[in-house]
PDB file of N, CA and C in Angstrom:
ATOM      1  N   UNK A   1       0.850  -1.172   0.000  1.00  0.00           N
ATOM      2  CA  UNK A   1       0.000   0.000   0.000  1.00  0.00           C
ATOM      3  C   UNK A   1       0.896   1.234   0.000  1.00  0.00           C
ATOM      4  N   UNK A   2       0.416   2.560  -0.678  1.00  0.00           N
ATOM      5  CA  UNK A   2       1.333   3.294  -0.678  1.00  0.00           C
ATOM      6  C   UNK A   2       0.107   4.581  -0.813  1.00  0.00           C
ATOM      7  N   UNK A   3       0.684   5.464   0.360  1.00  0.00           N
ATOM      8  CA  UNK A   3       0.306   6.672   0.567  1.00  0.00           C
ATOM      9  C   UNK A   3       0.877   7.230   0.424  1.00  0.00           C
ATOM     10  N   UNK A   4      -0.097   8.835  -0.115  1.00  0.00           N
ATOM     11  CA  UNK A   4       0.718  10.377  -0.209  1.00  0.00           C
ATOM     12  C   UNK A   4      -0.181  10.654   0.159  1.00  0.00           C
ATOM     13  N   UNK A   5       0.645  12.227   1.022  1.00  0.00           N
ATOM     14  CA  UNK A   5      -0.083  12.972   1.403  1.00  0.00           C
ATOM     15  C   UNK A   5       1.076  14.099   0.697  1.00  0.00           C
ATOM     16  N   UNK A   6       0.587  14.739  -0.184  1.00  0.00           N
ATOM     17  CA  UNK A   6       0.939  16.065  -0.827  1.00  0.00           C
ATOM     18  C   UNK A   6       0.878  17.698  -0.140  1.00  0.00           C
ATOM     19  N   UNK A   7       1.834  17.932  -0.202  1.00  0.00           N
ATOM     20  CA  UNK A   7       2.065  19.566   0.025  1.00  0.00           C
ATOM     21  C   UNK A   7       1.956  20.090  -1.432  1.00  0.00           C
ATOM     22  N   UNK A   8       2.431  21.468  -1.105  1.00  0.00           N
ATOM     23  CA  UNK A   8       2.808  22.359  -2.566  1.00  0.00           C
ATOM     24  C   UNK A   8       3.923  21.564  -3.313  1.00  0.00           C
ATOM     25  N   UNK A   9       5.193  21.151  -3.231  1.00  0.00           N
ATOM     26  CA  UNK A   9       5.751  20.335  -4.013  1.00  0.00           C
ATOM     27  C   UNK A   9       6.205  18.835  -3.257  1.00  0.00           C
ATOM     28  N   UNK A  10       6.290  18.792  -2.778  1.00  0.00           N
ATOM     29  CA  UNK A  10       6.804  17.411  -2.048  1.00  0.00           C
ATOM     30  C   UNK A  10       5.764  16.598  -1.241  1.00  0.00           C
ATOM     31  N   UNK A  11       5.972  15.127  -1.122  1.00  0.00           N
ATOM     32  CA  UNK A  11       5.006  13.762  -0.417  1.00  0.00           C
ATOM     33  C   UNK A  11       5.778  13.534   0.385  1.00  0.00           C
ATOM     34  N   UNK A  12       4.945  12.988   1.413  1.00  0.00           N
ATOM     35  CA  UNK A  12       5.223  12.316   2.302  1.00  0.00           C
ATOM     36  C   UNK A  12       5.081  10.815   1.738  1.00  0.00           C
ATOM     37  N   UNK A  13       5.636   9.795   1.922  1.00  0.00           N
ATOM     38  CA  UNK A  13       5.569   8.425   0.919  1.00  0.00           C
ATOM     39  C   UNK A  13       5.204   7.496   2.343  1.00  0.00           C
ATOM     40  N   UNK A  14       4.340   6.997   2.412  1.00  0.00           N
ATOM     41  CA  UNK A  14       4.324   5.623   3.164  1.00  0.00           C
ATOM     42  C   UNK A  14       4.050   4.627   2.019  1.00  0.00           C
ATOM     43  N   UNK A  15       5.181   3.866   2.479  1.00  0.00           N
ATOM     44  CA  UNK A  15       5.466   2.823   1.604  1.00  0.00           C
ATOM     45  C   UNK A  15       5.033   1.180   1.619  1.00  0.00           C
ATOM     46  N   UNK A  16       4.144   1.329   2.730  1.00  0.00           N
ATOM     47  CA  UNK A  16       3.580   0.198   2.631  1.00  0.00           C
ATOM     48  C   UNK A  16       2.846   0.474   4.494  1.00  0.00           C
ATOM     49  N   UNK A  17       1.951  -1.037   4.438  1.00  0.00           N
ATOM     50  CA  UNK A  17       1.727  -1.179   6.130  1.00  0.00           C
ATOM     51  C   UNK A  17       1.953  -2.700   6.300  1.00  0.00           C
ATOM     52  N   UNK A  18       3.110  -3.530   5.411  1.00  0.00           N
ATOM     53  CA  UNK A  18       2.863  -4.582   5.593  1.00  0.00           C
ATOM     54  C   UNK A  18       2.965  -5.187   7.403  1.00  0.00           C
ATOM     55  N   UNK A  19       2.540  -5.904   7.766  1.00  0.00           N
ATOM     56  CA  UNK A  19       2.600  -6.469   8.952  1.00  0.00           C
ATOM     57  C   UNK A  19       3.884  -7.633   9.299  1.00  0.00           C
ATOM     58  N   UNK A  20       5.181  -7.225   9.325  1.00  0.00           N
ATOM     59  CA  UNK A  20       6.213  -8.932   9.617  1.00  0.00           C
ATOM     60  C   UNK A  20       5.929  -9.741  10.159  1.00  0.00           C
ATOM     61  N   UNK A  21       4.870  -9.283  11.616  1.00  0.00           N
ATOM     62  CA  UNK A  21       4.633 -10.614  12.519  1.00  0.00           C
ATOM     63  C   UNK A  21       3.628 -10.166  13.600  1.00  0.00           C
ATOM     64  N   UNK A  22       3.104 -10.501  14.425  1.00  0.00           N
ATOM     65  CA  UNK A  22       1.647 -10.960  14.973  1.00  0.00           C
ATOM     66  C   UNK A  22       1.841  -9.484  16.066  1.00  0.00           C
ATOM     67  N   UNK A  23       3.413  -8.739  16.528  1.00  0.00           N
ATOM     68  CA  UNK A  23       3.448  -7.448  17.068  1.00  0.00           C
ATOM     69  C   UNK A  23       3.569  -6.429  16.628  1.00  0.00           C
ATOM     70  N   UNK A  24       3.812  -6.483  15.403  1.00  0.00           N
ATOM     71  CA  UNK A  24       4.542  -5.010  14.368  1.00  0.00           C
ATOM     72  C   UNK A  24       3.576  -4.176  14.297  1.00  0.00           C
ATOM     73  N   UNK A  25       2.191  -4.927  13.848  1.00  0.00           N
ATOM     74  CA  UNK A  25       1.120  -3.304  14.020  1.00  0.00           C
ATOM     75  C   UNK A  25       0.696  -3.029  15.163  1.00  0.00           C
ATOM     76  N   UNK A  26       0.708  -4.026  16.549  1.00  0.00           N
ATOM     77  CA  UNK A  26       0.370  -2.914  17.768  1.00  0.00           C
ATOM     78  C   UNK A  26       2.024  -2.453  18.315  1.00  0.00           C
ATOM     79  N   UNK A  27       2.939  -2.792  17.988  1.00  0.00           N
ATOM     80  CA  UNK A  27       4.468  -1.676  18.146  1.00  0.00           C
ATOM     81  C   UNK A  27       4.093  -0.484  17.384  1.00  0.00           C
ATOM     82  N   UNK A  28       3.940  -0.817  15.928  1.00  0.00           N
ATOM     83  CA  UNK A  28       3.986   0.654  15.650  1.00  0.00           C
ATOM     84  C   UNK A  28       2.568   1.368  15.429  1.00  0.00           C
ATOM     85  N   UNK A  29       1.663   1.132  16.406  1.00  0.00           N
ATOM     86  CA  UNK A  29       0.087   1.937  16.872  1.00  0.00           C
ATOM     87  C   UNK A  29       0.983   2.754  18.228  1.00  0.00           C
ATOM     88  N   UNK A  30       1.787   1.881  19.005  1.00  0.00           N
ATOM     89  CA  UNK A  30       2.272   2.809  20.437  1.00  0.00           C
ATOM     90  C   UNK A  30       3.134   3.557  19.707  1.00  0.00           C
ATOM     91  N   UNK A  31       3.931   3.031  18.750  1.00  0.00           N
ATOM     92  CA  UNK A  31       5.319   4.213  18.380  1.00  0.00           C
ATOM     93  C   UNK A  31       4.301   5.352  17.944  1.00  0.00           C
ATOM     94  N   UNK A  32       3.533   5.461  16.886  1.00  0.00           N
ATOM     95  CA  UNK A  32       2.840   6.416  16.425  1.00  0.00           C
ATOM     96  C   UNK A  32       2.087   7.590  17.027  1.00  0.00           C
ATOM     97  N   UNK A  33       1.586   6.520  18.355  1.00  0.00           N
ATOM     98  CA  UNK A  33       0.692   7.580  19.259  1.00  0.00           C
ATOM     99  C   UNK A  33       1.944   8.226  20.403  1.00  0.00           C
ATOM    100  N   UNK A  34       3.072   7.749  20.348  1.00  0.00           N
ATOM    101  CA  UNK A  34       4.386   8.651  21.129  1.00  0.00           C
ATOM    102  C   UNK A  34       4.517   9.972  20.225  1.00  0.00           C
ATOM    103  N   UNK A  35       4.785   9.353  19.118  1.00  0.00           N
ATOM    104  CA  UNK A  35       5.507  10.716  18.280  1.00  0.00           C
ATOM    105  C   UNK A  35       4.318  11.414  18.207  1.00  0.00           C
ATOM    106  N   UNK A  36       3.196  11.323  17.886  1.00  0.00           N
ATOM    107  CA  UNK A  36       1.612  12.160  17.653  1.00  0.00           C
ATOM    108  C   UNK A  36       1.831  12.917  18.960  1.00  0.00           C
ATOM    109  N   UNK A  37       1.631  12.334  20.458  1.00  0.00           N
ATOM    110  CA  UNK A  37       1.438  13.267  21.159  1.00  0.00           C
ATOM    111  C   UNK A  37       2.675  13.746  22.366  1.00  0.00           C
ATOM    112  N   UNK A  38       3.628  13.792  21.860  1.00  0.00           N
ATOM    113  CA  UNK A  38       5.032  14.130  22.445  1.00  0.00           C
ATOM    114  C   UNK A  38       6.027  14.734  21.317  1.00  0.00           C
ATOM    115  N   UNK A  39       6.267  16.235  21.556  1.00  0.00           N
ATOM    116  CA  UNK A  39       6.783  17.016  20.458  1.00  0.00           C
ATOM    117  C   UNK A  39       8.102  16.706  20.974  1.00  0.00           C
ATOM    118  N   UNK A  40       8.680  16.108  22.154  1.00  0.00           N
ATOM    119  CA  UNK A  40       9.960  15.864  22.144  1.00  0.00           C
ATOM    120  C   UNK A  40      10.380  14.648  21.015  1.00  0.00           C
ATOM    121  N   UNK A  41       9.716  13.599  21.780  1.00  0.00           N
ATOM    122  CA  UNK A  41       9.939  12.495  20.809  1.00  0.00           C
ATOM    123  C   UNK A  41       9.771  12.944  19.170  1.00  0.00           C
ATOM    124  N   UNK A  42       8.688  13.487  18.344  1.00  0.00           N
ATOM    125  CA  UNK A  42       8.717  13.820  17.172  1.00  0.00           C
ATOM    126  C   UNK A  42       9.539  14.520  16.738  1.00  0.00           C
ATOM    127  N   UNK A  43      10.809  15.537  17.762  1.00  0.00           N
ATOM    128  CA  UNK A  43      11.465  16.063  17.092  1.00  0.00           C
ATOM    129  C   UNK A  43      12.545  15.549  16.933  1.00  0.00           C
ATOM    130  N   UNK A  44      12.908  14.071  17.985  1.00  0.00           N
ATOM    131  CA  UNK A  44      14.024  13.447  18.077  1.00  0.00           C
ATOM    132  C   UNK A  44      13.858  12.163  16.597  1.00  0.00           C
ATOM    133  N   UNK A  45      12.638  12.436  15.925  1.00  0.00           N
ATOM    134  CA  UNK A  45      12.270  11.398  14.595  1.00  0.00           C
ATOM    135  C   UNK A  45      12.730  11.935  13.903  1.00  0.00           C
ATOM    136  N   UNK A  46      12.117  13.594  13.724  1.00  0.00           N
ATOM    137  CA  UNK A  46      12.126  14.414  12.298  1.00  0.00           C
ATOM    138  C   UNK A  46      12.477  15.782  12.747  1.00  0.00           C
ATOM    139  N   UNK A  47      12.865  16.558  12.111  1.00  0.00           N
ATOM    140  CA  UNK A  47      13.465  17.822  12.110  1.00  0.00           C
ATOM    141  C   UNK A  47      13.241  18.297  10.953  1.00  0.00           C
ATOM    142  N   UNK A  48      12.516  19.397  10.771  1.00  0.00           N
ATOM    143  CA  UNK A  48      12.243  20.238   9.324  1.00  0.00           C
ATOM    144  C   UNK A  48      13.669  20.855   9.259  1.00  0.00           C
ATOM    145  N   UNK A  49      13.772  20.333   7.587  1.00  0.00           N
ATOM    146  CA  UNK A  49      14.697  21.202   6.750  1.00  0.00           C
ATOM    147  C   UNK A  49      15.927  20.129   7.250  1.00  0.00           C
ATOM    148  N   UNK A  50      16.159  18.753   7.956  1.00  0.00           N
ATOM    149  CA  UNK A  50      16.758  17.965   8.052  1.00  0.00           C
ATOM    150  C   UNK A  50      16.714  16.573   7.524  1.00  0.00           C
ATOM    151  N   UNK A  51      15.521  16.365   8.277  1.00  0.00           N
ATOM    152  CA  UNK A  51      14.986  14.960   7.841  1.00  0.00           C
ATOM    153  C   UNK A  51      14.911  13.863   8.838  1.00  0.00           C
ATOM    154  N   UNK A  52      14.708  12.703   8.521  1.00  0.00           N
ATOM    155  CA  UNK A  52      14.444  11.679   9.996  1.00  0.00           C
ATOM    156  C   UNK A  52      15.695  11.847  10.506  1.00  0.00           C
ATOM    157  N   UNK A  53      15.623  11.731  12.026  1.00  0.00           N
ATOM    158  CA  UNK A  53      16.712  11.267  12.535  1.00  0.00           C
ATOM    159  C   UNK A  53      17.167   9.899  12.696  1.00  0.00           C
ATOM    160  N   UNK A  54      16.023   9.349  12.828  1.00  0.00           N
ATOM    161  CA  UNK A  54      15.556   8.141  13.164  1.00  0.00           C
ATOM    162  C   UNK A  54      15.396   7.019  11.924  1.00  0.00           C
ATOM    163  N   UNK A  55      16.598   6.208  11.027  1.00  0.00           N
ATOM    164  CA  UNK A  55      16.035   5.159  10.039  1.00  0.00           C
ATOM    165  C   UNK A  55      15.578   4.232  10.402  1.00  0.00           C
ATOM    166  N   UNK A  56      15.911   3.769  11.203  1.00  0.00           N
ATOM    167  CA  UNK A  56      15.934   2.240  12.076  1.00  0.00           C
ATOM    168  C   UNK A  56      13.738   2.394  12.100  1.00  0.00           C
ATOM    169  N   UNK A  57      13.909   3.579  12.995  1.00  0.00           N
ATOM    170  CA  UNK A  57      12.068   3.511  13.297  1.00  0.00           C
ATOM    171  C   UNK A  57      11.564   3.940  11.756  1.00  0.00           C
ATOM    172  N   UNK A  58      12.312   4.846  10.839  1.00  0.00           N
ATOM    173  CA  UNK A  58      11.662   5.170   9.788  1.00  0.00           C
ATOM    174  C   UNK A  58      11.050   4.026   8.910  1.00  0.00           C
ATOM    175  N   UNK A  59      12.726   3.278   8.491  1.00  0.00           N
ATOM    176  CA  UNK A  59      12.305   1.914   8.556  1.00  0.00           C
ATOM    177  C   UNK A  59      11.139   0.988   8.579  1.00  0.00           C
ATOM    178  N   UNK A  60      11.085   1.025  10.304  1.00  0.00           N
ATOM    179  CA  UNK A  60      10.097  -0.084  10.456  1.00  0.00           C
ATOM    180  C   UNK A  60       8.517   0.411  10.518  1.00  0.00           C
ATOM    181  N   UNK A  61       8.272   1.814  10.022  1.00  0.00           N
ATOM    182  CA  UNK A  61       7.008   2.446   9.717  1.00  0.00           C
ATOM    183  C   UNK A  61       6.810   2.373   8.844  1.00  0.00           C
ATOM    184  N   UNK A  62       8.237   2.172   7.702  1.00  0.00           N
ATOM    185  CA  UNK A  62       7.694   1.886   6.325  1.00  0.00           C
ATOM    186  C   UNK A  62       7.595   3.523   5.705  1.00  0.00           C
ATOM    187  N   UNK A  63       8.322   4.611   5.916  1.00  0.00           N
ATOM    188  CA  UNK A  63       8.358   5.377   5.490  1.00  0.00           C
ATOM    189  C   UNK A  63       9.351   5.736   4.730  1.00  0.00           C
ATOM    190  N   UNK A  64       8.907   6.278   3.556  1.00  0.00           N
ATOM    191  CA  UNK A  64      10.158   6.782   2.648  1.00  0.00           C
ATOM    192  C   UNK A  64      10.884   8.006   2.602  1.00  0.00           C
ATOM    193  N   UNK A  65      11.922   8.025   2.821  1.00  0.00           N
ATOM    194  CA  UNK A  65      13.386   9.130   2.727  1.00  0.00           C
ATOM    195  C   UNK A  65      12.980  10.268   1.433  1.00  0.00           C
ATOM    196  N   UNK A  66      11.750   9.641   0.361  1.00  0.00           N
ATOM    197  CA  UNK A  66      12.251  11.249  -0.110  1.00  0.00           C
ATOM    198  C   UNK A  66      12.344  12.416  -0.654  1.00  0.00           C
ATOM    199  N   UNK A  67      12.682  13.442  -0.602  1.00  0.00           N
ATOM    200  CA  UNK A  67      12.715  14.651  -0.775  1.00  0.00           C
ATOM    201  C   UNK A  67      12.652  15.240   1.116  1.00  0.00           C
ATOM    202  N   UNK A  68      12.880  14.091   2.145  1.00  0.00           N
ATOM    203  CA  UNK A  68      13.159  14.076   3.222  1.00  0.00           C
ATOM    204  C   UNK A  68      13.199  15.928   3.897  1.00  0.00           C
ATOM    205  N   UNK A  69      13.687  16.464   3.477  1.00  0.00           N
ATOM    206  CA  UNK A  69      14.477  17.600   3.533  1.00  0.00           C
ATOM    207  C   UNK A  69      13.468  18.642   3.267  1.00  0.00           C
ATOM    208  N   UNK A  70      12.306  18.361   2.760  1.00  0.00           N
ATOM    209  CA  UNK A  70      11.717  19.454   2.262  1.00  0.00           C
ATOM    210  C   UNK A  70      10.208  19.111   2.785  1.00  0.00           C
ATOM    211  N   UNK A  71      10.439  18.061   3.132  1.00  0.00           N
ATOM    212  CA  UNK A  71       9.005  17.595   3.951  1.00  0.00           C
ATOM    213  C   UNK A  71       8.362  18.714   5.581  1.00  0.00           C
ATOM    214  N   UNK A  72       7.457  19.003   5.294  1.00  0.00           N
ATOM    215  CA  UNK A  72       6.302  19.907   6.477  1.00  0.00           C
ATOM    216  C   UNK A  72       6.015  18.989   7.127  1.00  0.00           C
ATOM    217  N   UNK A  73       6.476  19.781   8.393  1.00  0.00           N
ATOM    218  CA  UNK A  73       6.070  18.881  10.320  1.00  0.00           C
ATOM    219  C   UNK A  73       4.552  18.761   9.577  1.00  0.00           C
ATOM    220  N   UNK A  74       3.762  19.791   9.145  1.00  0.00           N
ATOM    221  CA  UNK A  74       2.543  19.224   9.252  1.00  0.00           C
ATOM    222  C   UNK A  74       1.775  18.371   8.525  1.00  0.00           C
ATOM    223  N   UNK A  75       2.732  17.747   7.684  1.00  0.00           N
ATOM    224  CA  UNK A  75       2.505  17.370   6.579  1.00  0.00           C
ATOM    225  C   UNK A  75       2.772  15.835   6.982  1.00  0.00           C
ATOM    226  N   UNK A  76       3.764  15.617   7.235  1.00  0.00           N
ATOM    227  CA  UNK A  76       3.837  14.546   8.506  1.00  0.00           C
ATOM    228  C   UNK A  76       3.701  14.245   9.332  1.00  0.00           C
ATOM    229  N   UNK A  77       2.796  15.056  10.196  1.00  0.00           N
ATOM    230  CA  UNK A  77       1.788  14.756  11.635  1.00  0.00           C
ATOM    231  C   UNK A  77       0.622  14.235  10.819  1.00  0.00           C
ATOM    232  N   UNK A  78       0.448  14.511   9.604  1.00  0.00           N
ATOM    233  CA  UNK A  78      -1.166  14.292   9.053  1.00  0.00           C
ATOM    234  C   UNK A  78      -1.164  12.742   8.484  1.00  0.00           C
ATOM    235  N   UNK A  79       0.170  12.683   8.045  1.00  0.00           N
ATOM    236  CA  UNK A  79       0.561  11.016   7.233  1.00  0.00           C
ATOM    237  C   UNK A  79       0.735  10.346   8.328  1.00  0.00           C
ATOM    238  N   UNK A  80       1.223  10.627   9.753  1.00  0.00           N
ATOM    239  CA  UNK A  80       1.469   9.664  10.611  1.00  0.00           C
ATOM    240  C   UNK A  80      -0.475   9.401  11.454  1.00  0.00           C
ATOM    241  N   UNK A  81      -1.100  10.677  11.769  1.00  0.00           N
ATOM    242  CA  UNK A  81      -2.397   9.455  11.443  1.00  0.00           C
ATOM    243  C   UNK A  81      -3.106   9.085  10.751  1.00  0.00           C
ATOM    244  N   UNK A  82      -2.553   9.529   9.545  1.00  0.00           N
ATOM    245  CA  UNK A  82      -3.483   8.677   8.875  1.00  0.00           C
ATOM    246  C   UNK A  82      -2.782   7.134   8.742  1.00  0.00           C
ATOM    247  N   UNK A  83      -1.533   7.056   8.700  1.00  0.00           N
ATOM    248  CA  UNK A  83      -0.724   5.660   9.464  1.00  0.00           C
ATOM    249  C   UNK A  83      -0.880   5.062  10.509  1.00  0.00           C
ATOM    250  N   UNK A  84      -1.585   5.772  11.767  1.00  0.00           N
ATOM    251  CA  UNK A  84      -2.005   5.016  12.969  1.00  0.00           C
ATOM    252  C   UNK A  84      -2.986   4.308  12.644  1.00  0.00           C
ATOM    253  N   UNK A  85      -4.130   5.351  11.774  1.00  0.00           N
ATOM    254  CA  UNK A  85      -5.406   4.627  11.807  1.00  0.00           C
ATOM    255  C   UNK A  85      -5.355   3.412  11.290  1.00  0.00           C
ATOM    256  N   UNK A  86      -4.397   3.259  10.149  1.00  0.00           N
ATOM    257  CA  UNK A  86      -4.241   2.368   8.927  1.00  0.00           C
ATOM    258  C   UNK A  86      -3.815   1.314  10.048  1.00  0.00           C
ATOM    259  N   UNK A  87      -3.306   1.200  11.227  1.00  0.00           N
ATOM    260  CA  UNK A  87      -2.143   0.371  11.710  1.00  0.00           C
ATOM    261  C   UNK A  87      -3.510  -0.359  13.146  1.00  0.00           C
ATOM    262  N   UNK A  88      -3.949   0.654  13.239  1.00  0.00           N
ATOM    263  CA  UNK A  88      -5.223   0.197  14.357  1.00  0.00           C
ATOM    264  C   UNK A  88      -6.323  -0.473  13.680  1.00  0.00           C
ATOM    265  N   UNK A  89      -6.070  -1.001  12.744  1.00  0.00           N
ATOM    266  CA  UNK A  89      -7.248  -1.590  11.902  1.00  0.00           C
ATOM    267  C   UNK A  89      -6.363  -2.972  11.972  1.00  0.00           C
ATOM    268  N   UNK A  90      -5.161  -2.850  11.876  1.00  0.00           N
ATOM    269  CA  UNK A  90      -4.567  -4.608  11.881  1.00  0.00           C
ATOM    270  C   UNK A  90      -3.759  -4.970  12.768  1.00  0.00           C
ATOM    271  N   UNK A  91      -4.409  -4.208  13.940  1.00  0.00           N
ATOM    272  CA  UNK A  91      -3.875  -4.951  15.174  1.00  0.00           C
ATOM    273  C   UNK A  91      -4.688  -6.552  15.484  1.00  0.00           C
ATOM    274  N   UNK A  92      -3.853  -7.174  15.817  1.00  0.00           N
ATOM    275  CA  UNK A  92      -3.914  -8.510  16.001  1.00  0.00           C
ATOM    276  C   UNK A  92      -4.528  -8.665  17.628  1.00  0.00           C
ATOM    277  N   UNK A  93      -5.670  -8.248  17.535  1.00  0.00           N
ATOM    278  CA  UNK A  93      -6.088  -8.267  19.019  1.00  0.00           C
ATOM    279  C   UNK A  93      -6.077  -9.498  20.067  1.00  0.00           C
ATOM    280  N   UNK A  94      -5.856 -10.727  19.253  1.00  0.00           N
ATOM    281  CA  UNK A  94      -5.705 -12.056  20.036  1.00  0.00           C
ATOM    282  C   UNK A  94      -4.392 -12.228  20.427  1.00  0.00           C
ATOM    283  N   UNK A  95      -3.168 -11.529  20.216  1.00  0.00           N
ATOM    284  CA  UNK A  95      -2.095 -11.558  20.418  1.00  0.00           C
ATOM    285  C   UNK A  95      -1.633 -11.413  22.144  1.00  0.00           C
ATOM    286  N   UNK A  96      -0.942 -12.408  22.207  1.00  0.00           N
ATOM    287  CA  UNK A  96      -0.256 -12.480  23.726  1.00  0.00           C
ATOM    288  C   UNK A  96       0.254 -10.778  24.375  1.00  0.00           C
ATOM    289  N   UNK A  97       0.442 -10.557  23.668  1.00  0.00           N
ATOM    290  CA  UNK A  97       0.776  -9.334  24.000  1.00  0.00           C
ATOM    291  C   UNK A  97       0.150  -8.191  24.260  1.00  0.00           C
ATOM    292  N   UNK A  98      -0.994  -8.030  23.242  1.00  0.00           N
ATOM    293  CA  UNK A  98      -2.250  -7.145  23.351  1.00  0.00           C
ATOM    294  C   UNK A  98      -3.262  -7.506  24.526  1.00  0.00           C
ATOM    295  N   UNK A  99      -3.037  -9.026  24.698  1.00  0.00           N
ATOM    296  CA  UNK A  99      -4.134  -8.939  26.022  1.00  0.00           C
ATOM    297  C   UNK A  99      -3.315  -8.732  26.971  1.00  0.00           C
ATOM    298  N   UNK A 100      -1.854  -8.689  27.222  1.00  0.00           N
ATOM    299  CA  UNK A 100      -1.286  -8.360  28.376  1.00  0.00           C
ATOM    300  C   UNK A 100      -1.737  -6.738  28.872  1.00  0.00           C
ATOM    301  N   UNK A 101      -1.245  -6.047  27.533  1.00  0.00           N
ATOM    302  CA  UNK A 101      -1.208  -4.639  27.726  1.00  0.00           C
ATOM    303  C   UNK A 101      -2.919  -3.962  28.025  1.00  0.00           C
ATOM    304  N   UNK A 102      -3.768  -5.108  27.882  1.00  0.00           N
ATOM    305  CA  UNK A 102      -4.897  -4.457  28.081  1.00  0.00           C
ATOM    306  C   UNK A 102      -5.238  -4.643  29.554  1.00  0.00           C
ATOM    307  N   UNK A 103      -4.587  -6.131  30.052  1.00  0.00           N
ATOM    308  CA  UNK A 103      -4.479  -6.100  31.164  1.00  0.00           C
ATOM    309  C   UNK A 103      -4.005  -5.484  32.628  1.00  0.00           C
ATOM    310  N   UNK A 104      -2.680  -4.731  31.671  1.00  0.00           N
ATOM    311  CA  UNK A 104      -1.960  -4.212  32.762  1.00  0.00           C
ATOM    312  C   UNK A 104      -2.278  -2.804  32.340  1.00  0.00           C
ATOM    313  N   UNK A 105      -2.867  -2.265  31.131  1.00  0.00           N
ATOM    314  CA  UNK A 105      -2.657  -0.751  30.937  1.00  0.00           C
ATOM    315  C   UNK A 105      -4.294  -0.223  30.606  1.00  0.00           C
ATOM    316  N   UNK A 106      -5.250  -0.755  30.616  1.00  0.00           N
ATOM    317  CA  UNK A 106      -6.346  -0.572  29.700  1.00  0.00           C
ATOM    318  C   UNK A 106      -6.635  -1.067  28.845  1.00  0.00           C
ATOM    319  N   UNK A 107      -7.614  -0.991  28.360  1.00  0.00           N
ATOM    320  CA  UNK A 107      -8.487  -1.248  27.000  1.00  0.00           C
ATOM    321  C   UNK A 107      -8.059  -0.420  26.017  1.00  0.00           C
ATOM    322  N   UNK A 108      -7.099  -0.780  24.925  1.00  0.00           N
ATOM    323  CA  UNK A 108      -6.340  -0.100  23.646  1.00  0.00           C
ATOM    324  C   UNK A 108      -7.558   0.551  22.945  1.00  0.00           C
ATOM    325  N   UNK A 109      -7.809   1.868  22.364  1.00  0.00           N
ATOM    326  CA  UNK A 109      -8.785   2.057  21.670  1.00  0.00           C
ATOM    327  C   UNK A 109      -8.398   1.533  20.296  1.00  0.00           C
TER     328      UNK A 109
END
């Protein structure tokens, strides 16, 4: 699957949501909702007029490098939910792990 979300000249590219294994979409539903609502963490990802800091997590979100440099914070707050939502739709809710965290933390919306 491949999303844009367009500015005046440059995309934001998500390059897929494939799933590797039975934790990857509820890992990256928590990574997503860190960087969404913690401007520290989002700035330690991305930096306007720099680019990710972060490949390793860019990586494993499946986001693409590019025109990196010219990409809008807001332009990528808007692709990352529309990437959560995409990612909260294939959470694996029977997963050992998801019932832990619902156990010990709440009910995941």
């Amino acid at each position: 699957m491949l999303m844009e979300v367009k500015n005046n000249k440059y995309q934001v590219k998500i390059e897929g949501t494939d799933v590797q294994d039975e934790y990857h979409a509820l890992i990256a539903v928590w990574i997503l909702r860190i960087l969404l609502s913690s401007a520290t963490a989002f700035k330690s990802f991305f930096v306007y007029k720099h680019g990710f800091r972060d490949s390793d997590l860019q990586e494993f979100l499946q986001i693409s490098d590019d025109n990196e440099s010219k990409i809008k914070v807001s332009d990528l707050r808007e692709s990352l939910r529309s990437l959560l939502a995409t990612y909260e739709k294939k959470v694996n809710r029977s997963a050992a792990l998801f019932t832990n965290i619902v156990l010990h933390g709440g009910e995941i919306r």
